[in-house]
PDB file of N, CA and C in Angstrom:
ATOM      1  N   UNK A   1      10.145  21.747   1.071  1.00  0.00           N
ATOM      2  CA  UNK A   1      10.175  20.300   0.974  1.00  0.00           C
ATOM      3  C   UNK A   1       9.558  19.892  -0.362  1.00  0.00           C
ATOM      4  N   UNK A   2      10.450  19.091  -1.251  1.00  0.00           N
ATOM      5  CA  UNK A   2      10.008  18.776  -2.248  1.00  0.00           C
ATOM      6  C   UNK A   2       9.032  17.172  -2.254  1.00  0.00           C
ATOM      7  N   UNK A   3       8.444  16.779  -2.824  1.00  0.00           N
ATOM      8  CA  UNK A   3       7.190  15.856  -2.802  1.00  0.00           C
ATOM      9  C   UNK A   3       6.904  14.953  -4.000  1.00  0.00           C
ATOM     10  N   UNK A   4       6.864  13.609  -3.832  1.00  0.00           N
ATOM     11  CA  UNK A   4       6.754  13.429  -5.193  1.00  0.00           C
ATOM     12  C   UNK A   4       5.297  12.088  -4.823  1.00  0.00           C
ATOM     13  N   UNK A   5       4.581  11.737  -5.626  1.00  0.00           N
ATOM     14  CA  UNK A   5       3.752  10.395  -5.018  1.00  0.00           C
ATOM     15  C   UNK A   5       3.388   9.163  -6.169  1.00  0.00           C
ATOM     16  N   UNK A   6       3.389   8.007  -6.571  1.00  0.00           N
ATOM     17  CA  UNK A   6       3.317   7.595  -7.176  1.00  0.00           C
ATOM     18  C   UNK A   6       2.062   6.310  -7.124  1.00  0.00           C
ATOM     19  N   UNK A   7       1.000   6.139  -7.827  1.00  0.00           N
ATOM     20  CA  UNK A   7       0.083   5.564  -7.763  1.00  0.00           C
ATOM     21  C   UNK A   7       0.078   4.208  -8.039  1.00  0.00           C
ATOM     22  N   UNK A   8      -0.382   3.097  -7.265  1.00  0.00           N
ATOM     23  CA  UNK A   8      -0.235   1.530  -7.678  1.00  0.00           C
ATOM     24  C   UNK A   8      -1.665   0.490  -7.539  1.00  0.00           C
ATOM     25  N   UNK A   9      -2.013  -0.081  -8.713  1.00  0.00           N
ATOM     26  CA  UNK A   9      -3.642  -0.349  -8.305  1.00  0.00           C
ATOM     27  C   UNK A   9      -3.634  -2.046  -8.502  1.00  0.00           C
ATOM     28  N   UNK A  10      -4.329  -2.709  -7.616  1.00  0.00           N
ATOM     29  CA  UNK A  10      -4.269  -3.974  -7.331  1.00  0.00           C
ATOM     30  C   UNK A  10      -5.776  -4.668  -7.093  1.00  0.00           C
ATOM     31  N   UNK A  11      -6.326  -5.806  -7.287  1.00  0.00           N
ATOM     32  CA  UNK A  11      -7.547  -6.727  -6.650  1.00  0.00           C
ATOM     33  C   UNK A  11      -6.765  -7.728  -5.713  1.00  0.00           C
ATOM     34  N   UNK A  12      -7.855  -7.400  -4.633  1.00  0.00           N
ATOM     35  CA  UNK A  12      -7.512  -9.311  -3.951  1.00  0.00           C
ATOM     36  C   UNK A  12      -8.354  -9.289  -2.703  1.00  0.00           C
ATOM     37  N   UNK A  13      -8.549 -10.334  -2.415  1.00  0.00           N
ATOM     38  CA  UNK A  13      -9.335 -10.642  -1.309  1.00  0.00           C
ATOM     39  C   UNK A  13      -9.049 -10.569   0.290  1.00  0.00           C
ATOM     40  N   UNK A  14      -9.643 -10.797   1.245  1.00  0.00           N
ATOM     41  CA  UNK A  14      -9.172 -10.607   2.349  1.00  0.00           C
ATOM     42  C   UNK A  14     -10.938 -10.907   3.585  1.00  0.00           C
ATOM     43  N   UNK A  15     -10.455 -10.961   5.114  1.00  0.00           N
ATOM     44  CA  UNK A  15     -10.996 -11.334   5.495  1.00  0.00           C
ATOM     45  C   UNK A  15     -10.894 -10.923   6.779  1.00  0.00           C
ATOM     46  N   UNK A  16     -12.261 -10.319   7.560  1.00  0.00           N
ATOM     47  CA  UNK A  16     -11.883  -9.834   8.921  1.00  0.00           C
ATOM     48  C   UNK A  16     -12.610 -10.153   9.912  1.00  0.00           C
ATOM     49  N   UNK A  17     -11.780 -11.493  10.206  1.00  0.00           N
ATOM     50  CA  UNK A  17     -11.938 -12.775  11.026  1.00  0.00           C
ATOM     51  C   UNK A  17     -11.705 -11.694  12.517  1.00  0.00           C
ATOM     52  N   UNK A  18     -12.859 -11.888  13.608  1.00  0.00           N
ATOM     53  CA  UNK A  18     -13.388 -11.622  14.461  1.00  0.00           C
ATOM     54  C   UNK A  18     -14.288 -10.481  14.792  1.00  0.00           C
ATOM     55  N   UNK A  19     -14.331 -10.491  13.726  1.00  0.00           N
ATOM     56  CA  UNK A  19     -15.633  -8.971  13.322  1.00  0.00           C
ATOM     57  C   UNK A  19     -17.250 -10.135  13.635  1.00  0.00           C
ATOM     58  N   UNK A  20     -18.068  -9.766  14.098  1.00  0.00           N
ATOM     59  CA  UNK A  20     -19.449 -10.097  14.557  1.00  0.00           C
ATOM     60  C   UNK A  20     -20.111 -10.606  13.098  1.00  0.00           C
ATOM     61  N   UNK A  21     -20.513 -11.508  13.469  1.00  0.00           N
ATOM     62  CA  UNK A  21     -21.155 -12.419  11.928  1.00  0.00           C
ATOM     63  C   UNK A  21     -21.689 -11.435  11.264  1.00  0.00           C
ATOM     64  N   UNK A  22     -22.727 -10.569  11.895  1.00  0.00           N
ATOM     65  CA  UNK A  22     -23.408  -9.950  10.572  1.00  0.00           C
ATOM     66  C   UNK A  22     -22.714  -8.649  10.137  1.00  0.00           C
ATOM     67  N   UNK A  23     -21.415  -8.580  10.878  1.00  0.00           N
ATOM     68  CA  UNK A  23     -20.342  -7.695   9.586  1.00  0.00           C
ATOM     69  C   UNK A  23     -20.233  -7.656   8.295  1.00  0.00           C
ATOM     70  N   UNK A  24     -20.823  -6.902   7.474  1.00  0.00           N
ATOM     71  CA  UNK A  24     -20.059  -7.606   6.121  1.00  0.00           C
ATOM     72  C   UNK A  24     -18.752  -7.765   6.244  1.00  0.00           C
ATOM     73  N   UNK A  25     -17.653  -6.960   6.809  1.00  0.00           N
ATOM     74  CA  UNK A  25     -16.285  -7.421   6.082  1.00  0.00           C
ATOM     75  C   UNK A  25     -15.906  -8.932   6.814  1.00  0.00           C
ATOM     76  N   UNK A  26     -16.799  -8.831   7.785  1.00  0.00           N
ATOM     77  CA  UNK A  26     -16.389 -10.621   8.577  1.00  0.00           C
ATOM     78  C   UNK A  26     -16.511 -11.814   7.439  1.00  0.00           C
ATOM     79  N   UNK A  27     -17.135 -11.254   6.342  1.00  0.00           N
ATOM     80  CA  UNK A  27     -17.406 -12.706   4.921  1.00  0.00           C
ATOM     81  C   UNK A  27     -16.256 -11.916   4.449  1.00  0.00           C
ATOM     82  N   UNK A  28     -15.579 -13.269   3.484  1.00  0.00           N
ATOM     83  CA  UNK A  28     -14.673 -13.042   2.132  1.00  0.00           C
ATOM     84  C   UNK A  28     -15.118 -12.433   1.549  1.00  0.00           C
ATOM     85  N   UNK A  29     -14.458 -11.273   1.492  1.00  0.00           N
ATOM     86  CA  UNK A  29     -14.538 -10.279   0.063  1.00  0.00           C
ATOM     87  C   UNK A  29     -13.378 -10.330  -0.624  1.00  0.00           C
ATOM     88  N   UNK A  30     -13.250  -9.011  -1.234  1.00  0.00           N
ATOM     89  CA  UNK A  30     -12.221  -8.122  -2.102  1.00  0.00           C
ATOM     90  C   UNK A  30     -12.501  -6.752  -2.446  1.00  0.00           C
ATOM     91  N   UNK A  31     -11.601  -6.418  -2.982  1.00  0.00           N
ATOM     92  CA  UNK A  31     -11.519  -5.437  -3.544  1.00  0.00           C
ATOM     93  C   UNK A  31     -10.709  -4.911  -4.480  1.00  0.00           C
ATOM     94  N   UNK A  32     -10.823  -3.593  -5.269  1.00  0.00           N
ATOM     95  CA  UNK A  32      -9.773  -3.425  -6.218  1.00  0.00           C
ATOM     96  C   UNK A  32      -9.624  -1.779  -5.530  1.00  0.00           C
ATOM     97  N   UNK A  33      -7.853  -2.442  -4.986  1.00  0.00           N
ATOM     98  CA  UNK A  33      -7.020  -0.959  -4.091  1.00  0.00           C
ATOM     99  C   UNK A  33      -6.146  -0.250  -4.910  1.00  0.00           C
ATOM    100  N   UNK A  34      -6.017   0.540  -3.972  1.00  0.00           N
ATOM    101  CA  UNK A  34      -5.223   1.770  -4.423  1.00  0.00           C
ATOM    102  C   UNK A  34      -4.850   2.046  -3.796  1.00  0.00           C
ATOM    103  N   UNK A  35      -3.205   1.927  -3.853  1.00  0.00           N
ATOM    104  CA  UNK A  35      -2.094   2.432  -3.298  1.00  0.00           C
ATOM    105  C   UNK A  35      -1.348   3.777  -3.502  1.00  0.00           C
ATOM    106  N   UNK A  36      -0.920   4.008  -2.722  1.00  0.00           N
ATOM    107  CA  UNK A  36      -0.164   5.923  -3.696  1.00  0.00           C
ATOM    108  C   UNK A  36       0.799   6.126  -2.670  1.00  0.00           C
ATOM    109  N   UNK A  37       1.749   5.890  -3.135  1.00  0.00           N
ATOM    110  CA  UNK A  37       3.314   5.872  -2.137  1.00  0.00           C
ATOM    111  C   UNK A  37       3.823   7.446  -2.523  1.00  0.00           C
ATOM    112  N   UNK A  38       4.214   8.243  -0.904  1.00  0.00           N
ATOM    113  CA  UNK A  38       4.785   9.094  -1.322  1.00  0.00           C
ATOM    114  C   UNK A  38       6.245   9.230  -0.793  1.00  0.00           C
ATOM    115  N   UNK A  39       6.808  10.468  -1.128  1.00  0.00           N
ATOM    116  CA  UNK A  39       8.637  10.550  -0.979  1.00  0.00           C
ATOM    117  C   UNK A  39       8.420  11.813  -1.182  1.00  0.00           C
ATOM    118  N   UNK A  40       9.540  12.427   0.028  1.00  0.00           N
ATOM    119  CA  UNK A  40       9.431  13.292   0.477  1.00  0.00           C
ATOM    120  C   UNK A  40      11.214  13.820   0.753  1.00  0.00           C
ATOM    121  N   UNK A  41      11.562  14.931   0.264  1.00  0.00           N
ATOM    122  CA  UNK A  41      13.092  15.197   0.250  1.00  0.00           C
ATOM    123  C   UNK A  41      13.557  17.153   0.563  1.00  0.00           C
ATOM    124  N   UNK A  42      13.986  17.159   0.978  1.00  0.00           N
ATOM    125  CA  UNK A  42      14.715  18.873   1.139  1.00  0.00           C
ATOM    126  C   UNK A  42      15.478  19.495  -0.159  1.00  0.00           C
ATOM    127  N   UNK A  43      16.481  18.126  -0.571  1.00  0.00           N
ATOM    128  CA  UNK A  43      16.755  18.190  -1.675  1.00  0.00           C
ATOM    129  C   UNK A  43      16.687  17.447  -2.997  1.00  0.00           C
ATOM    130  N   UNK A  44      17.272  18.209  -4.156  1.00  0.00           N
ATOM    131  CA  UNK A  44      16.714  17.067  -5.163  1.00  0.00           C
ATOM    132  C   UNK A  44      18.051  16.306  -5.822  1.00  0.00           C
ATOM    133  N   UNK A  45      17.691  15.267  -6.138  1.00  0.00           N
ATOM    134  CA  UNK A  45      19.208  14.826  -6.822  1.00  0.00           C
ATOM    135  C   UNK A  45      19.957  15.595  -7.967  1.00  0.00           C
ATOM    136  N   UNK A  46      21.439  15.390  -8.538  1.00  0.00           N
ATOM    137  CA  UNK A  46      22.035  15.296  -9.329  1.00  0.00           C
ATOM    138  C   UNK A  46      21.020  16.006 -10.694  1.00  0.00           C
ATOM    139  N   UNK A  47      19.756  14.894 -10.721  1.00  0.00           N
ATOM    140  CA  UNK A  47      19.423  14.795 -12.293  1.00  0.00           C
ATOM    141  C   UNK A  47      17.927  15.977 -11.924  1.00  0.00           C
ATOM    142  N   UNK A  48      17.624  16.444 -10.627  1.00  0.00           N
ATOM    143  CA  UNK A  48      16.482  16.989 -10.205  1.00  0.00           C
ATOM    144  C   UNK A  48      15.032  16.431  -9.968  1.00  0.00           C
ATOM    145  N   UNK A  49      15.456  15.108  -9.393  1.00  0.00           N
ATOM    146  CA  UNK A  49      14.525  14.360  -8.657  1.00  0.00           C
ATOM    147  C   UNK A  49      14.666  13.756  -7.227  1.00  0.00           C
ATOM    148  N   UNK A  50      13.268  13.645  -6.736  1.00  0.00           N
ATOM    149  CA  UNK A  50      13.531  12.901  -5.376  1.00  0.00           C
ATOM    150  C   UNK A  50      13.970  12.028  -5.932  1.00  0.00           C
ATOM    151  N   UNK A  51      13.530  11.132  -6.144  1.00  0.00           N
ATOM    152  CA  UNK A  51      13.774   9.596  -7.024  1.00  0.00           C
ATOM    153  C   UNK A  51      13.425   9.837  -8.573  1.00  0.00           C
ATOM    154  N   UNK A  52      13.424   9.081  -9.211  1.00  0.00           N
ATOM    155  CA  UNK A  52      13.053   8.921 -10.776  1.00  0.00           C
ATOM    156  C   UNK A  52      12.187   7.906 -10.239  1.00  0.00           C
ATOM    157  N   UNK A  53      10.324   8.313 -11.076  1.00  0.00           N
ATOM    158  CA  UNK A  53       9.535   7.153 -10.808  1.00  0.00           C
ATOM    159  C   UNK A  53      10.198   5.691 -11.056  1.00  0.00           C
ATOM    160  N   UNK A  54      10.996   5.969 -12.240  1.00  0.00           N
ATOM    161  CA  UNK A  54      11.241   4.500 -12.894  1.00  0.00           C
ATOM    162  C   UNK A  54      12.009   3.687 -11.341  1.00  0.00           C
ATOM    163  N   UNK A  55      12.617   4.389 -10.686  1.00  0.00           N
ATOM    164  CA  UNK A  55      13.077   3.208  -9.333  1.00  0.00           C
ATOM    165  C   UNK A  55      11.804   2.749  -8.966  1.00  0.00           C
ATOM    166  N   UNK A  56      10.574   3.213  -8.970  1.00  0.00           N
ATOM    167  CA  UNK A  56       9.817   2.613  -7.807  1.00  0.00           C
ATOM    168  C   UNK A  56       8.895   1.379  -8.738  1.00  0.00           C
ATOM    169  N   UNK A  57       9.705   1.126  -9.671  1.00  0.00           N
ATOM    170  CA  UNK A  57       9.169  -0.298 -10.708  1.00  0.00           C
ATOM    171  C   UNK A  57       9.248  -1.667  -9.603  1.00  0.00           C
ATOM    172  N   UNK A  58       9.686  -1.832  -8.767  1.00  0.00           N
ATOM    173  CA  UNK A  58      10.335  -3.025  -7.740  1.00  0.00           C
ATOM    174  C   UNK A  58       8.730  -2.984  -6.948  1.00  0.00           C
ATOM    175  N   UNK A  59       8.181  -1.879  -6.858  1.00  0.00           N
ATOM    176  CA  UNK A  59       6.948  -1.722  -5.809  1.00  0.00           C
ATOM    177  C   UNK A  59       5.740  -2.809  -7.012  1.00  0.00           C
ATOM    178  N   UNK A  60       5.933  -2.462  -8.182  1.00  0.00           N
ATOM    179  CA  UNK A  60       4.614  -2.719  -9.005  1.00  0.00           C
ATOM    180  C   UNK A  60       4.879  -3.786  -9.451  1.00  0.00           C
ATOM    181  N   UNK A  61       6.067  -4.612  -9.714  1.00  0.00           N
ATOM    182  CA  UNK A  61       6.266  -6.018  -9.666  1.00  0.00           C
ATOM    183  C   UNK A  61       6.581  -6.557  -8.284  1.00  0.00           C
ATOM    184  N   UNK A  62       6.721  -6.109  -7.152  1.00  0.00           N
ATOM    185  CA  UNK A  62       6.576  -6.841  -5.668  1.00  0.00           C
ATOM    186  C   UNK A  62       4.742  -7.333  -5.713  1.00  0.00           C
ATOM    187  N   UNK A  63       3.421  -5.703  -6.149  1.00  0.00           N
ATOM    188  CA  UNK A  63       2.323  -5.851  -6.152  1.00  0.00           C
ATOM    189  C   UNK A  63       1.986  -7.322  -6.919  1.00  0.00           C
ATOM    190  N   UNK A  64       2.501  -7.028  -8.305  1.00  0.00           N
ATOM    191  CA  UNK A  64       1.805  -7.811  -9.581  1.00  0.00           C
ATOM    192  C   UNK A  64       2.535  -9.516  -8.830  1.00  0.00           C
ATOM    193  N   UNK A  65       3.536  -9.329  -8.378  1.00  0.00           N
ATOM    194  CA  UNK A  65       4.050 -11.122  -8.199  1.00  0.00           C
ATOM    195  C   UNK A  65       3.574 -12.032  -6.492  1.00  0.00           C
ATOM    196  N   UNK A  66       3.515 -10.332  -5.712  1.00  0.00           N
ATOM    197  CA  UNK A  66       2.985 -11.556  -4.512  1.00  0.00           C
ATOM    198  C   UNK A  66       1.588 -10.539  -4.058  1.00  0.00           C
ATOM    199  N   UNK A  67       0.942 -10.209  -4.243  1.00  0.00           N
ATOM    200  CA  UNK A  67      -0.407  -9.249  -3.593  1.00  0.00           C
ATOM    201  C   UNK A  67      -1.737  -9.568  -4.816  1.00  0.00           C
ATOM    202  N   UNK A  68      -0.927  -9.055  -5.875  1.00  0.00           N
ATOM    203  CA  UNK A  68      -2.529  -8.798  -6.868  1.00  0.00           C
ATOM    204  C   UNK A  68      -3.613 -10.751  -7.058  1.00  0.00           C
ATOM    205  N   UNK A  69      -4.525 -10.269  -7.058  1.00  0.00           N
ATOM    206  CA  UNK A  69      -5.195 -11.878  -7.241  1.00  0.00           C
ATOM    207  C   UNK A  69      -5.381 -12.159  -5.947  1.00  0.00           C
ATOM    208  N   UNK A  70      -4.570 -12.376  -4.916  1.00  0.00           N
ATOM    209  CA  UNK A  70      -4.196 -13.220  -3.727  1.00  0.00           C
ATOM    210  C   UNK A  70      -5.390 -12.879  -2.852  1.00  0.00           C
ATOM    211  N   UNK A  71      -5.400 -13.740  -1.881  1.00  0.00           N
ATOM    212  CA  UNK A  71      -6.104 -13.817  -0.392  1.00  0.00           C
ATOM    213  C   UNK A  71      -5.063 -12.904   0.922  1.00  0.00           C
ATOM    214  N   UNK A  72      -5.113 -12.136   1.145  1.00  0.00           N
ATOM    215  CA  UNK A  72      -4.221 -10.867   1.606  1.00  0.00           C
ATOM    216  C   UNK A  72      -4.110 -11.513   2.978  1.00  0.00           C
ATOM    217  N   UNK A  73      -4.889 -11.961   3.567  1.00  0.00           N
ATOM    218  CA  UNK A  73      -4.758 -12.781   4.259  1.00  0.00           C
ATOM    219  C   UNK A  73      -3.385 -14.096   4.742  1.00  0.00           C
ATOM    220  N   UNK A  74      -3.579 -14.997   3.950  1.00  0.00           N
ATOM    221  CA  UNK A  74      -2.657 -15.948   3.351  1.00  0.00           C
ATOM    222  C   UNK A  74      -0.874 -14.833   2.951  1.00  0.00           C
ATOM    223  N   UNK A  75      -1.078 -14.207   2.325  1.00  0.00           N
ATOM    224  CA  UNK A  75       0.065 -12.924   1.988  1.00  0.00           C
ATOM    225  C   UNK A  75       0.538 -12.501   3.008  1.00  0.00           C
ATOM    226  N   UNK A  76       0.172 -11.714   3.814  1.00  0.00           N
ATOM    227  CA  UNK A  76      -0.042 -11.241   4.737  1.00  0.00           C
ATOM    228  C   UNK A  76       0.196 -11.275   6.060  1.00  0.00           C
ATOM    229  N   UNK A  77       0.003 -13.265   6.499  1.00  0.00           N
ATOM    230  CA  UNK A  77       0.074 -13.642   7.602  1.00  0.00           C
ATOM    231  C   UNK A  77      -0.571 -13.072   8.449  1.00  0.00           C
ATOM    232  N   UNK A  78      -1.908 -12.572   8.420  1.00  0.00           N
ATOM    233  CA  UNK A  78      -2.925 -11.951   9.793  1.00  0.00           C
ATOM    234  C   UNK A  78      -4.408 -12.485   9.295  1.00  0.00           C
ATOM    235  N   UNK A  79      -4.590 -12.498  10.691  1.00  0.00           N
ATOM    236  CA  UNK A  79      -6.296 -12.811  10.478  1.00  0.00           C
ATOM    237  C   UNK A  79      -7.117 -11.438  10.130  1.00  0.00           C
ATOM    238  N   UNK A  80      -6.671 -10.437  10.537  1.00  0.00           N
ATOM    239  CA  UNK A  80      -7.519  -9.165  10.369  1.00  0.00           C
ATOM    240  C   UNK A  80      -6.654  -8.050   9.267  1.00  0.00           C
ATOM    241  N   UNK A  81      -6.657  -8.209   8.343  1.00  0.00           N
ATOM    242  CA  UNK A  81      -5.548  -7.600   7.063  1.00  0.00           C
ATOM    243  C   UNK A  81      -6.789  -6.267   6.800  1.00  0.00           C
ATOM    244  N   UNK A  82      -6.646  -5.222   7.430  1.00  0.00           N
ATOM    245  CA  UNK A  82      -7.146  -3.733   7.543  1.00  0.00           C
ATOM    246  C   UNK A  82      -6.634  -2.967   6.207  1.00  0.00           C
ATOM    247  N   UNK A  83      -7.545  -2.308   6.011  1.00  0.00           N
ATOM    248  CA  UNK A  83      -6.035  -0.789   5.352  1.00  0.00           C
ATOM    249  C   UNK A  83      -5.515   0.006   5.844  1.00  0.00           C
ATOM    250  N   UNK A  84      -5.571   0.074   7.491  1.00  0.00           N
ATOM    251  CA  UNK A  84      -4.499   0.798   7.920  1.00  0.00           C
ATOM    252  C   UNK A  84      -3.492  -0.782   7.998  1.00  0.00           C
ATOM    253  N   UNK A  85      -3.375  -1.528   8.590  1.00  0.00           N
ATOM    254  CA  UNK A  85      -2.527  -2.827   8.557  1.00  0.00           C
ATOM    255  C   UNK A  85      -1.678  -2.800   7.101  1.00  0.00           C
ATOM    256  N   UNK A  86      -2.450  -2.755   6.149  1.00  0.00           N
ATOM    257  CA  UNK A  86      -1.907  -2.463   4.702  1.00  0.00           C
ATOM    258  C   UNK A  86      -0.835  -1.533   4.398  1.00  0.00           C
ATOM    259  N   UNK A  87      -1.854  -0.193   4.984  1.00  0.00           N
ATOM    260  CA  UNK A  87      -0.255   0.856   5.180  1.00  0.00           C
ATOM    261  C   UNK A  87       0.847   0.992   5.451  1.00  0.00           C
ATOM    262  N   UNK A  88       0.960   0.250   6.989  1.00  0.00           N
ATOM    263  CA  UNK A  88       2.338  -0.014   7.566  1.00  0.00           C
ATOM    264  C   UNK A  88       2.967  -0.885   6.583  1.00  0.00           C
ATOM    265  N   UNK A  89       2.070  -1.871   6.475  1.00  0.00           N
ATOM    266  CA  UNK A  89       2.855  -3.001   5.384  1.00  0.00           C
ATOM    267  C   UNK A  89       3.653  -2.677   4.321  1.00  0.00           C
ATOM    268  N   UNK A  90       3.253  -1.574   3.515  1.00  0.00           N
ATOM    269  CA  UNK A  90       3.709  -1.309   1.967  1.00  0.00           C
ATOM    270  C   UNK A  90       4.957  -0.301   2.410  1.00  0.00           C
ATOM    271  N   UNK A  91       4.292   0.655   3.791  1.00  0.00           N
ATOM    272  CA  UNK A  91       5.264   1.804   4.257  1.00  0.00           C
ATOM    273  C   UNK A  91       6.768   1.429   4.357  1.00  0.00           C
ATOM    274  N   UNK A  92       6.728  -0.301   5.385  1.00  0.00           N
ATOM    275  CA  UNK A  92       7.983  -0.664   5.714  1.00  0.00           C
ATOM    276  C   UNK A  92       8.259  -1.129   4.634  1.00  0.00           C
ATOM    277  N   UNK A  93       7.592  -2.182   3.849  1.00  0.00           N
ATOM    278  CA  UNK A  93       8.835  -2.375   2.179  1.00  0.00           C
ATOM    279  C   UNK A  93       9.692  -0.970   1.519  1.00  0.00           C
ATOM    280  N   UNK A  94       8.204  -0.341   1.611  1.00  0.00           N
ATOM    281  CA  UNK A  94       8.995   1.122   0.727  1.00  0.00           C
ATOM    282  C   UNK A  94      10.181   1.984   1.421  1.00  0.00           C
ATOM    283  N   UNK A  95       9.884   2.208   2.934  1.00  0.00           N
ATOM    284  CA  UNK A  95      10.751   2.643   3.426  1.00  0.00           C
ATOM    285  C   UNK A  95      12.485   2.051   3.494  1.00  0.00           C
ATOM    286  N   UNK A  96      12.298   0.670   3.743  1.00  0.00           N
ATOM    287  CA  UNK A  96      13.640  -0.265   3.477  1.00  0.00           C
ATOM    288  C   UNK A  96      14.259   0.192   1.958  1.00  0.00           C
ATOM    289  N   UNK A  97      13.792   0.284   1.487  1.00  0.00           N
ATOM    290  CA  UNK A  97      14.241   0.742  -0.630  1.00  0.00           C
ATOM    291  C   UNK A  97      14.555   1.959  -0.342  1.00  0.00           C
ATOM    292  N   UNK A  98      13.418   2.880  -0.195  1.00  0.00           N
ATOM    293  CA  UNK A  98      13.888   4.271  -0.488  1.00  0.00           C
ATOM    294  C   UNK A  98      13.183   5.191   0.641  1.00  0.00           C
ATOM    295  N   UNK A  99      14.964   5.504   1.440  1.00  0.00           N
ATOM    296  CA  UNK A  99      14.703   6.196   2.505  1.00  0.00           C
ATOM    297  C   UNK A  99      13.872   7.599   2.599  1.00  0.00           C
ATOM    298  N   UNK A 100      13.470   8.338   1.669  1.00  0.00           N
ATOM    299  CA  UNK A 100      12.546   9.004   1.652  1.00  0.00           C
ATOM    300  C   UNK A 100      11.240   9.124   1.276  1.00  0.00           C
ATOM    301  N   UNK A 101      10.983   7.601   1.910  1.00  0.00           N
ATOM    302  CA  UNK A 101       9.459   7.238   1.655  1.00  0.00           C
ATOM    303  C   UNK A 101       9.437   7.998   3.287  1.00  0.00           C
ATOM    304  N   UNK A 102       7.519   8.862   3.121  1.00  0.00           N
ATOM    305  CA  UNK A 102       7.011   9.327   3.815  1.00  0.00           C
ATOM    306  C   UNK A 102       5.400   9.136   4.337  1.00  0.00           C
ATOM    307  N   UNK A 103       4.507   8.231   3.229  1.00  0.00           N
ATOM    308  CA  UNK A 103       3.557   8.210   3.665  1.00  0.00           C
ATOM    309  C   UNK A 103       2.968   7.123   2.368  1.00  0.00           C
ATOM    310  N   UNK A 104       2.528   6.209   2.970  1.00  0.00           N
ATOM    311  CA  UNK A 104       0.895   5.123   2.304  1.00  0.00           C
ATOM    312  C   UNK A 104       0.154   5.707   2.299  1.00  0.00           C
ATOM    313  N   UNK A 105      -0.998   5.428   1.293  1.00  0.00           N
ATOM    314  CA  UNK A 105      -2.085   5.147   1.326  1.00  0.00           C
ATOM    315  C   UNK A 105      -2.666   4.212   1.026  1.00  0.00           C
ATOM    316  N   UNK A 106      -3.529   3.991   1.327  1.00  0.00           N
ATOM    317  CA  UNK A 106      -4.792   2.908   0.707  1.00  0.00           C
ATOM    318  C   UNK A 106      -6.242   2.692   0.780  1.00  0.00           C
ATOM    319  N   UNK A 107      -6.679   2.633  -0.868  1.00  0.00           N
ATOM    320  CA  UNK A 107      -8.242   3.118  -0.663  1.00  0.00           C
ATOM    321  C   UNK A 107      -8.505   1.579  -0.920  1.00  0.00           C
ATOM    322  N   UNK A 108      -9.906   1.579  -0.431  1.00  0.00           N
ATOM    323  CA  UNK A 108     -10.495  -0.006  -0.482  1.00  0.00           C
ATOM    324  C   UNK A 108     -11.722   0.267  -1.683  1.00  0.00           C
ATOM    325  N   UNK A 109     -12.139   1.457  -1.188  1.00  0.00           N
ATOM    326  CA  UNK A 109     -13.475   2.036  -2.397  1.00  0.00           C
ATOM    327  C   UNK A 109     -13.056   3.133  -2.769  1.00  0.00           C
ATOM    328  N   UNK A 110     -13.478   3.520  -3.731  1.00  0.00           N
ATOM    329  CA  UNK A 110     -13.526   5.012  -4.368  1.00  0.00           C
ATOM    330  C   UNK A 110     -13.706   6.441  -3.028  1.00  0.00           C
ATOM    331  N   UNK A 111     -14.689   5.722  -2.243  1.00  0.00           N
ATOM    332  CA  UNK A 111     -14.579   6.655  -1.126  1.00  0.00           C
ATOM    333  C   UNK A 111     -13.760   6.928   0.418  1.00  0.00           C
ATOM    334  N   UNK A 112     -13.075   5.866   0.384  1.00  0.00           N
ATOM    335  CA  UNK A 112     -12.749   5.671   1.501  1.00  0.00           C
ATOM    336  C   UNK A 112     -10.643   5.612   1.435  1.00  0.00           C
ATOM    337  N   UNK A 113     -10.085   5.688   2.664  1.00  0.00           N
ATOM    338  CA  UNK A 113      -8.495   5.876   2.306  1.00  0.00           C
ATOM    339  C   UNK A 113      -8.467   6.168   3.516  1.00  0.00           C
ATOM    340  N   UNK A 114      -7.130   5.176   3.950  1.00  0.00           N
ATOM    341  CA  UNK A 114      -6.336   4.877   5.098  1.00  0.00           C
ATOM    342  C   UNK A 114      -4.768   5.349   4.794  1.00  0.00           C
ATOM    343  N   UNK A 115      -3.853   5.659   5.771  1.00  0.00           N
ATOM    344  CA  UNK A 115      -2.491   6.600   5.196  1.00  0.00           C
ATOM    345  C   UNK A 115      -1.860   5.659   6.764  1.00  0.00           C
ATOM    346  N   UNK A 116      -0.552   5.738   6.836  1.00  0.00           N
ATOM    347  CA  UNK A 116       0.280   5.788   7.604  1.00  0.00           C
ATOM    348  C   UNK A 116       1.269   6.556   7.110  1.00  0.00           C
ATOM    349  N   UNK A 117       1.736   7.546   7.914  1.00  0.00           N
ATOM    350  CA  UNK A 117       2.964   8.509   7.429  1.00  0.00           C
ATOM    351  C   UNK A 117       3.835   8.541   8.527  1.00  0.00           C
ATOM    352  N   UNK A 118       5.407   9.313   8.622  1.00  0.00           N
ATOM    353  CA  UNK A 118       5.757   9.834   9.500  1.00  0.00           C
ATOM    354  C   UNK A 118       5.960  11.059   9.502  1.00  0.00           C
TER     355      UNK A 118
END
């Protein structure tokens, strides 16, 4: 199985409305994420790629025009906008484009990373 993953980095805020007051993530924050979409294939195309990164340009202007800056929230339509919630989110855009999307990620900190795959 051939593998390919491509990295996408964004700020924005968000809010996790029913978390216990003295939650921190229950206050407005943000953060600056990191996304890393992967694709996953048996075979490779014509030119010897899963995809050519350059298709997955639609992901980093979808980020830069409705996500980066924003209240993820408001974006989003949920009161509790997670990074696993995030995952599915980016998984199903990516998956609708390019059927051999296989797995999200998303880090909120340097240490931490949430995935949805199949």
């Amino acid at each position: 199985m051939y593998q390919i993953s491509k990295e996408f980095h964004f700020s924005a805020s968000h809010q996790l409305i029913g978390l216990p007051d003295e939650h921190q993530c229950a206050r407005l924050h943000g953060h600056n994420y990191i996304i890393v979409v992967e694709l996953s294939a048996e075979q490779l195309n014509a030119h010897g790629f899963i995809r050519d990164y350059f298709e997955l340009a639609p992901l980093k202007r979808y980020i830069d025009d409705e996500i980066d800056h924003r209240h993820l929230n408001d974006v989003l339509g949920d009161d509790c906008v997670t990074a696993e919630q995030m995952c599915k989110h980016f998984f199903d855009w990516c998956k609708a484009r390019w059927p051999e999307t296989t797995a999200v990620r998303v880090s909120e900190t340097p240490k931490t990373w949430a995935e949805y795959k199949v």
